[in-house]
N, C-alpha and C. Protein backbone atom coordinates (compact mmCIF):
# COMPACT_ATOMS: atom_id res chain seq x y z
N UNK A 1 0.85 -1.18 0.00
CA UNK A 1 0.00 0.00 0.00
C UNK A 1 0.89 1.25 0.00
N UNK A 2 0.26 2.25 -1.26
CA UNK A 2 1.47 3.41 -0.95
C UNK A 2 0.77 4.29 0.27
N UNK A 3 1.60 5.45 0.43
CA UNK A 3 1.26 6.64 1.28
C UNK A 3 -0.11 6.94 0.86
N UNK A 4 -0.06 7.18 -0.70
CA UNK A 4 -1.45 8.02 -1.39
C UNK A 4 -2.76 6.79 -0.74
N UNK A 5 -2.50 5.84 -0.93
CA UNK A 5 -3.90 5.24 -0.55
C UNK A 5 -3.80 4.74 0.76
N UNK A 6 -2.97 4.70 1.34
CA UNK A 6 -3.09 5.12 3.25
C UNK A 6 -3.87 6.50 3.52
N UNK A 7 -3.40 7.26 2.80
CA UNK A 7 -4.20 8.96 3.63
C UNK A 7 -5.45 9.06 2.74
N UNK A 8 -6.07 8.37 1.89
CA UNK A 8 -6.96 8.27 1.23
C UNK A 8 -8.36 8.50 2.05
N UNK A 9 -9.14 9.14 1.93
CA UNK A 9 -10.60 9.11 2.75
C UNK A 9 -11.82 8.98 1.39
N UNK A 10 -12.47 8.43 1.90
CA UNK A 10 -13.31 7.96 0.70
C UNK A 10 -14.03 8.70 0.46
N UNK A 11 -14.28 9.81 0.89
CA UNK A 11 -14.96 11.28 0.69
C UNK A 11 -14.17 12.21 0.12
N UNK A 12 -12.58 11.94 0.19
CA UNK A 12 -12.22 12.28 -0.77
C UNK A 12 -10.63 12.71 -0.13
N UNK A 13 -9.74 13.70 -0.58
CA UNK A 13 -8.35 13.94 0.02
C UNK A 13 -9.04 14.84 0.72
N UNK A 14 -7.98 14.83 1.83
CA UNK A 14 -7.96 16.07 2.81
C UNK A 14 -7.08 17.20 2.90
N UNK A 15 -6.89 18.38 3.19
CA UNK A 15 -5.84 19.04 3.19
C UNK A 15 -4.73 18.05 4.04
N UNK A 16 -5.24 18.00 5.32
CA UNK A 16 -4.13 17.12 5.82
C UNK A 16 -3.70 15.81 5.82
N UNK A 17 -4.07 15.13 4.98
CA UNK A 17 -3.94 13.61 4.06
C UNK A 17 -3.07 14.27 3.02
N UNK A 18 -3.38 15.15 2.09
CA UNK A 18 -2.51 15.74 1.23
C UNK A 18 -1.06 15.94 1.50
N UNK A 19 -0.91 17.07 2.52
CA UNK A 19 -0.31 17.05 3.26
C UNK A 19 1.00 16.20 4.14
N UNK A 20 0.14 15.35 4.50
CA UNK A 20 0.93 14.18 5.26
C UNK A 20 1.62 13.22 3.84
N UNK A 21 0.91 13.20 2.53
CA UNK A 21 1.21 12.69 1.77
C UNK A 21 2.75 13.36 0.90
N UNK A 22 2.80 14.77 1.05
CA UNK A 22 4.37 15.17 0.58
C UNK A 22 5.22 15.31 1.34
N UNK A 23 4.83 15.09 2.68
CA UNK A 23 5.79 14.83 3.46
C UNK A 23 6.11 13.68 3.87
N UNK A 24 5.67 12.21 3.59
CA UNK A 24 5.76 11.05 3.55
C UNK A 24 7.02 10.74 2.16
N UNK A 25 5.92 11.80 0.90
CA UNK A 25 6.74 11.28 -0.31
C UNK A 25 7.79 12.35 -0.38
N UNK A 26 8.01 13.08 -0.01
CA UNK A 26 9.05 14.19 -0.18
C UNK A 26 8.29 15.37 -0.88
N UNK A 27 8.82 16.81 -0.67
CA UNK A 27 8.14 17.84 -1.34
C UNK A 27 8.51 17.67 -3.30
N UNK A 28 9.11 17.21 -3.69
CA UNK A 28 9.01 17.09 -5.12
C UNK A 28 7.56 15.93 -5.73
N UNK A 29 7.00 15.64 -4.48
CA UNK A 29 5.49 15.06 -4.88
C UNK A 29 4.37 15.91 -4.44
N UNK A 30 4.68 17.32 -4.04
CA UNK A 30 3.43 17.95 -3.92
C UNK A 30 2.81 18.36 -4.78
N UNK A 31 2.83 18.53 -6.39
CA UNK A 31 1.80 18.51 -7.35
C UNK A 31 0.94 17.68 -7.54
N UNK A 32 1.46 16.06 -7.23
CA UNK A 32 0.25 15.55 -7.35
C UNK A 32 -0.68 15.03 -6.25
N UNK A 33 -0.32 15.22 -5.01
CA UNK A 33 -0.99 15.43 -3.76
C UNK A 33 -2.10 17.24 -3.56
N UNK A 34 -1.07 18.25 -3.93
CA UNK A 34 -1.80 19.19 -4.31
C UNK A 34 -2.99 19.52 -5.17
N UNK A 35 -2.57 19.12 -6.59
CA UNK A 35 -3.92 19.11 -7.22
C UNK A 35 -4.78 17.43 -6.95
N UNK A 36 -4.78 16.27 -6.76
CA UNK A 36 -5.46 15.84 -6.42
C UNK A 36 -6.48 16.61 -5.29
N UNK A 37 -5.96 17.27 -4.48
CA UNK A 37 -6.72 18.01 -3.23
C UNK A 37 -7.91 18.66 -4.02
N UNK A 38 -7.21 19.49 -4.78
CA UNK A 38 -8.15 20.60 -5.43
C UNK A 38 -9.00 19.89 -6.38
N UNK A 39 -8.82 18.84 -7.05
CA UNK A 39 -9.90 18.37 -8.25
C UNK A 39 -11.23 18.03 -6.91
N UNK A 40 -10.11 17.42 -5.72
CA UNK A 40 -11.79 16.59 -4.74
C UNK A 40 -12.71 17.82 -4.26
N UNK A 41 -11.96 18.76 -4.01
CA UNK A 41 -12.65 19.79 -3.19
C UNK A 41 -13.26 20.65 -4.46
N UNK A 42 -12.94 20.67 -5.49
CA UNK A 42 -13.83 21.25 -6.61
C UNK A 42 -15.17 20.21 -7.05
N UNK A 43 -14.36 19.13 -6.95
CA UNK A 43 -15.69 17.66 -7.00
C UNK A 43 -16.53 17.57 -5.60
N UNK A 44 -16.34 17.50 -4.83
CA UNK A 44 -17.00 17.18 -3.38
C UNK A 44 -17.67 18.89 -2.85
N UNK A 45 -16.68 19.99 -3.31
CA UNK A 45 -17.54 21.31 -2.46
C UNK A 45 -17.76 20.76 -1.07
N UNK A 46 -16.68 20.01 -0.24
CA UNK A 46 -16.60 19.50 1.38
C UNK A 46 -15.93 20.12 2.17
N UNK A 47 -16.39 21.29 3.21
CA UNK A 47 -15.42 22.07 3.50
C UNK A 47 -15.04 20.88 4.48
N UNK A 48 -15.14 19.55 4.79
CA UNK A 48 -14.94 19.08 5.54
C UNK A 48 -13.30 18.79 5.16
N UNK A 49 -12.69 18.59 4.10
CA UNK A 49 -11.73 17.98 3.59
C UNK A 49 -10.66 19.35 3.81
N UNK A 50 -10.59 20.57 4.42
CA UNK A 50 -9.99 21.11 4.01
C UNK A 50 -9.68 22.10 5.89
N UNK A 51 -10.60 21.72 6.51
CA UNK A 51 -10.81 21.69 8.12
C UNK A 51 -9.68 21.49 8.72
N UNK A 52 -9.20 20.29 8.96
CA UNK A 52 -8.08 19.89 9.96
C UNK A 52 -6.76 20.48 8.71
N UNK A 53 -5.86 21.03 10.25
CA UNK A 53 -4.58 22.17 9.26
C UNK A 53 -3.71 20.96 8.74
N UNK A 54 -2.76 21.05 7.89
CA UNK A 54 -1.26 20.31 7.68
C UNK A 54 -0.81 19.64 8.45
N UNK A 55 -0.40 18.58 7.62
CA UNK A 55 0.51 17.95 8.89
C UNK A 55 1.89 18.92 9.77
N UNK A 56 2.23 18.80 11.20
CA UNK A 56 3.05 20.00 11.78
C UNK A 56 4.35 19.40 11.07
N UNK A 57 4.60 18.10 10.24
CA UNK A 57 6.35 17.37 9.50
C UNK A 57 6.18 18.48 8.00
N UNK A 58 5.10 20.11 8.04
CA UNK A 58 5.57 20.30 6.07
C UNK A 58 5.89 21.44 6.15
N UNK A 59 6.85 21.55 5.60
CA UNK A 59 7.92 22.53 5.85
C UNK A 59 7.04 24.14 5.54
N UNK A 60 7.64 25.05 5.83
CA UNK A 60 6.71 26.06 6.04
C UNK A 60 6.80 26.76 4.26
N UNK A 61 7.82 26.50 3.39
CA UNK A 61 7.22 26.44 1.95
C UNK A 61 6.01 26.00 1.41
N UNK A 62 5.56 24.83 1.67
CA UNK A 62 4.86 23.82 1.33
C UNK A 62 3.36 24.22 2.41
N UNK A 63 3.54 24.63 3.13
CA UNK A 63 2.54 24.82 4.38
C UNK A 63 1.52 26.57 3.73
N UNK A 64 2.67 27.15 3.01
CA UNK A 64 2.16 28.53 2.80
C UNK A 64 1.59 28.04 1.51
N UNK A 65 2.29 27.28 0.14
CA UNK A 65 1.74 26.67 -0.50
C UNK A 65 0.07 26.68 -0.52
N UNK A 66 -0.35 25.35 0.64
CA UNK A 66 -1.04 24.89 0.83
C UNK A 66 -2.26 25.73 1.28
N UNK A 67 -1.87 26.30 1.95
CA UNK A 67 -2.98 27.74 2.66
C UNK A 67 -3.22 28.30 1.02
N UNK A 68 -2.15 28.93 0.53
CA UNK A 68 -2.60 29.66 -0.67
C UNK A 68 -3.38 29.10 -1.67
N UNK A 69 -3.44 27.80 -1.63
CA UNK A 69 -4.05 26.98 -2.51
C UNK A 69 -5.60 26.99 -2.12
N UNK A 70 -5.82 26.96 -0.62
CA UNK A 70 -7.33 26.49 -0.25
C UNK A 70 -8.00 27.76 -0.26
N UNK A 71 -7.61 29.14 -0.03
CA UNK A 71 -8.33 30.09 0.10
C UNK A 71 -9.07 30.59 -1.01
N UNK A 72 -8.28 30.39 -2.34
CA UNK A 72 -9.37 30.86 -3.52
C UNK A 72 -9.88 29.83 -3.76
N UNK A 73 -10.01 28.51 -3.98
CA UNK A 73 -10.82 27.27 -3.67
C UNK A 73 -12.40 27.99 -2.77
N UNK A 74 -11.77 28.34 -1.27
CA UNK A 74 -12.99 28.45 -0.77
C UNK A 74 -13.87 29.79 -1.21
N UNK A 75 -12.93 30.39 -1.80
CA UNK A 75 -13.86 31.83 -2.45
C UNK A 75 -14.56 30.96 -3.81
N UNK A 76 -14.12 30.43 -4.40
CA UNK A 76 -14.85 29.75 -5.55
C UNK A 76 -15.92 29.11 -5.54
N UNK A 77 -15.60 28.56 -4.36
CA UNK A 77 -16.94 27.38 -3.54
C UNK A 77 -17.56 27.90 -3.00
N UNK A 78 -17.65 29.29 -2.22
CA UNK A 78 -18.32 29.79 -1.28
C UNK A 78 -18.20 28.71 -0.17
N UNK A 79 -17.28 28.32 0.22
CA UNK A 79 -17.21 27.74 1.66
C UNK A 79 -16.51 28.67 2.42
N UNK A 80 -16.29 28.26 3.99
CA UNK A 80 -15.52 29.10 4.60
C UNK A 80 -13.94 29.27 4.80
N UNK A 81 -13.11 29.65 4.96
CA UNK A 81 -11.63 29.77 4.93
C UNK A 81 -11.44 29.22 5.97
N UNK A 82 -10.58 28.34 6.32
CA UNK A 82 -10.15 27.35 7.90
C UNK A 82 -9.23 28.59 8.74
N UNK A 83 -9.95 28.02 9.95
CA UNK A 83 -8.85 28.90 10.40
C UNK A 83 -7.07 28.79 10.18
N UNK A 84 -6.46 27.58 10.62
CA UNK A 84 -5.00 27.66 9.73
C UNK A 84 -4.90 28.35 8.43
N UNK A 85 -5.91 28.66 7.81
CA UNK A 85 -5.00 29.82 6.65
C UNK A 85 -4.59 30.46 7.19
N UNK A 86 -5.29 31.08 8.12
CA UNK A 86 -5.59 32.85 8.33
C UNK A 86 -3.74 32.76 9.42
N UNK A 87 -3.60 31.84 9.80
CA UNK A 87 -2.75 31.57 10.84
C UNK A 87 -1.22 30.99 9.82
N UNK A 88 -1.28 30.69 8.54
CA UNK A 88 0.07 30.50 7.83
C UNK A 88 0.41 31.90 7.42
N UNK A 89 1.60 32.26 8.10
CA UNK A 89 2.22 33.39 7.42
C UNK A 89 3.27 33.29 6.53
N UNK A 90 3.48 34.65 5.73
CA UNK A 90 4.16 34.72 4.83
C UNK A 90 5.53 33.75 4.41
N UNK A 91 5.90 34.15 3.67
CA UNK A 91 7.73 33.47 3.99
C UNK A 91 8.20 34.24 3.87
N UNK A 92 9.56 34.07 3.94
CA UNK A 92 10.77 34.87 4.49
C UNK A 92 10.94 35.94 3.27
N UNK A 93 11.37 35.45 2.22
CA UNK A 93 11.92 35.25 0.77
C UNK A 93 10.90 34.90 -0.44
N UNK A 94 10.60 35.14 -1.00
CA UNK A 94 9.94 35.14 -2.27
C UNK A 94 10.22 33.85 -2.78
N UNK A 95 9.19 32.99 -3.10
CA UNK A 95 9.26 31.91 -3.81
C UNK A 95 8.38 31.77 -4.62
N UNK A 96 9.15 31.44 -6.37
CA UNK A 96 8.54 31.04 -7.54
C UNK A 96 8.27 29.24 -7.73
N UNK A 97 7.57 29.12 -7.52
CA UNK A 97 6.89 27.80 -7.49
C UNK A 97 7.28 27.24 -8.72
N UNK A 98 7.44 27.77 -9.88
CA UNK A 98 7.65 26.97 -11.27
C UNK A 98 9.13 27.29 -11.50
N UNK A 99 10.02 27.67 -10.79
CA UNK A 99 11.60 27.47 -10.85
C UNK A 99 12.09 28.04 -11.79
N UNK A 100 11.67 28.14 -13.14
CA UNK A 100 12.16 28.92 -14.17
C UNK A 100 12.03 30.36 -14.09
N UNK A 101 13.71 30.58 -14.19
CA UNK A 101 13.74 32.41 -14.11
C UNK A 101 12.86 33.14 -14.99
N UNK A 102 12.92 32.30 -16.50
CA UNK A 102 12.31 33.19 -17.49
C UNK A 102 10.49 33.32 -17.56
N UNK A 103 9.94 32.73 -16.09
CA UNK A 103 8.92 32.63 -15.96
C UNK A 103 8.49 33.63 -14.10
N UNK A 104 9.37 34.14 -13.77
CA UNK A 104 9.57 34.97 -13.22
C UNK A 104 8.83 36.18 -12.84
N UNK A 105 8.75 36.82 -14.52
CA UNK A 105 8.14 38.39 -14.22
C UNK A 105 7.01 37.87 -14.56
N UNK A 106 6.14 36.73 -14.97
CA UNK A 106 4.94 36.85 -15.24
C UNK A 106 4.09 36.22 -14.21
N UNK A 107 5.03 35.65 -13.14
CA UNK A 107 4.41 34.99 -12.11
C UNK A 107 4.27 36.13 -10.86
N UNK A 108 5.07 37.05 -11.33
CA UNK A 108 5.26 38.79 -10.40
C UNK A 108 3.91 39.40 -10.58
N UNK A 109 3.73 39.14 -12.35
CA UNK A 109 2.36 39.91 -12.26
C UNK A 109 1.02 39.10 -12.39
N UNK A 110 0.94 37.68 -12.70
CA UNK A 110 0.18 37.27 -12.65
C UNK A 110 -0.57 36.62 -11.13
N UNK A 111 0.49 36.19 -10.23
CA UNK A 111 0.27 35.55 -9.40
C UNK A 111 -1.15 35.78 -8.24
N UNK A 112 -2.50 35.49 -8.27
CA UNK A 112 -3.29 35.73 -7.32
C UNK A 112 -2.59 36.36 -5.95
N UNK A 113 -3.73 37.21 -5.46
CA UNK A 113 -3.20 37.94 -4.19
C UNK A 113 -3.24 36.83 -3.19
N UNK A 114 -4.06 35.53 -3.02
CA UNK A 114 -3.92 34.53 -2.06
C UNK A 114 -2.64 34.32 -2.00
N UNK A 115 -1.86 34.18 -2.87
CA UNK A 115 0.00 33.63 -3.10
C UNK A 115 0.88 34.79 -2.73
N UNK A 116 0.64 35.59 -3.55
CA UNK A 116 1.46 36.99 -3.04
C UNK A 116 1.52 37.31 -1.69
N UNK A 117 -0.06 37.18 -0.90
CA UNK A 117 0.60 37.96 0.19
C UNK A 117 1.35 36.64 1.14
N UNK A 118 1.48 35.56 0.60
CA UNK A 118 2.34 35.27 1.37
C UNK A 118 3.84 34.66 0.76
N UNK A 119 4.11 35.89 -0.15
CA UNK A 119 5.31 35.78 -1.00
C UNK A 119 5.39 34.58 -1.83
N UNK A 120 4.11 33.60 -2.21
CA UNK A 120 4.67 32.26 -2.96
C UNK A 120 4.09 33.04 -4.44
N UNK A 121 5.05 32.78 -5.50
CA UNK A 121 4.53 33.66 -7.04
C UNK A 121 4.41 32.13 -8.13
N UNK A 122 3.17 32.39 -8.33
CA UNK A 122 2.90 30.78 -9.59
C UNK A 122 1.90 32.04 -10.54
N UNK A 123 2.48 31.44 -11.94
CA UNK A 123 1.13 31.65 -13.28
C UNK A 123 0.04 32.02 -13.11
N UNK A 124 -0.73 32.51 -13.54
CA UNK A 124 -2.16 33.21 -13.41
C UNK A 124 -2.64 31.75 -13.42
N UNK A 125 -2.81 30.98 -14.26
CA UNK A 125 -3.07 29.38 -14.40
C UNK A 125 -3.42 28.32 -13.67
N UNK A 126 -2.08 28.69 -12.60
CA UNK A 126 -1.89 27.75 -11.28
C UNK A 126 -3.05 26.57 -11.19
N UNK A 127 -4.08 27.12 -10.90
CA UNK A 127 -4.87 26.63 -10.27
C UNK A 127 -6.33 25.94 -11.53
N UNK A 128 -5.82 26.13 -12.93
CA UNK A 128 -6.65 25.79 -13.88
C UNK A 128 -6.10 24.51 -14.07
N UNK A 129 -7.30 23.33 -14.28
CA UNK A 129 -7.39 22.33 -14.33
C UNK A 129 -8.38 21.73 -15.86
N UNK A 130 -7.68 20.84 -16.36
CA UNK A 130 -8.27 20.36 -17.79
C UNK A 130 -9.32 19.52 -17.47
């Protein structure tokens, strides 16, 4: 049995199943623990899945990540914002989530204010799903 179907809930991923899941698999598996999160919680509309905070083992990159990820989710859904968003602060240093310099200034200006204000910069995109 991997990690992914240990933290599995049949209602669907949780933030903190997600969670526990890139820090089990290492942070170079949080895309697909991440957007799995977001397809369930766009499929399910459960603010239940998104309630209990991070696991306290994800590093505070990955933790601000994660907050930034659920808050326009819950503006989309009209659910409520957990309290652990409101409680992940910024980071230190500015982080571009897609690593490429030459993708840089457009993640400066594209990046949702959920990400910005806590210095993480991704594509206007980020969060668009096929």
């Amino acid at each position: 049995m991997t990690a992914r179907d240990a933290e599995r809930k049949p209602k669907g991923l949780t933030a903190a199943a997600a969670s526990h899941g890139i820090v089990s698999d290492g942070e170079g598996s949080w895309p697909l623990w991440l957007f799995e999160l977001v397809d369930d919680l766009r499929k399910r509309r459960d603010a239940e899945l998104i309630v209990e905070p991070p696991a306290p083992g994800l590093g505070v990159r990955m933790r601000a990540l994660v907050a930034s990820t659920v808050e326009p989710l819950c503006a989309e859904l009209h659910l409520p914002v957990p309290e652990w968003c409101w409680e992940t602060a910024a980071l230190a240093e500015p982080w571009f989530v897609a690593g490429l310099e030459d993708l840089k200034v457009m993640a400066l200006v594209e990046s949702p204010v959920w990400f910005r204000r806590r210095n993480v910069f991704v594509l206007g995109n980020f969060l668009s799903r096929a």
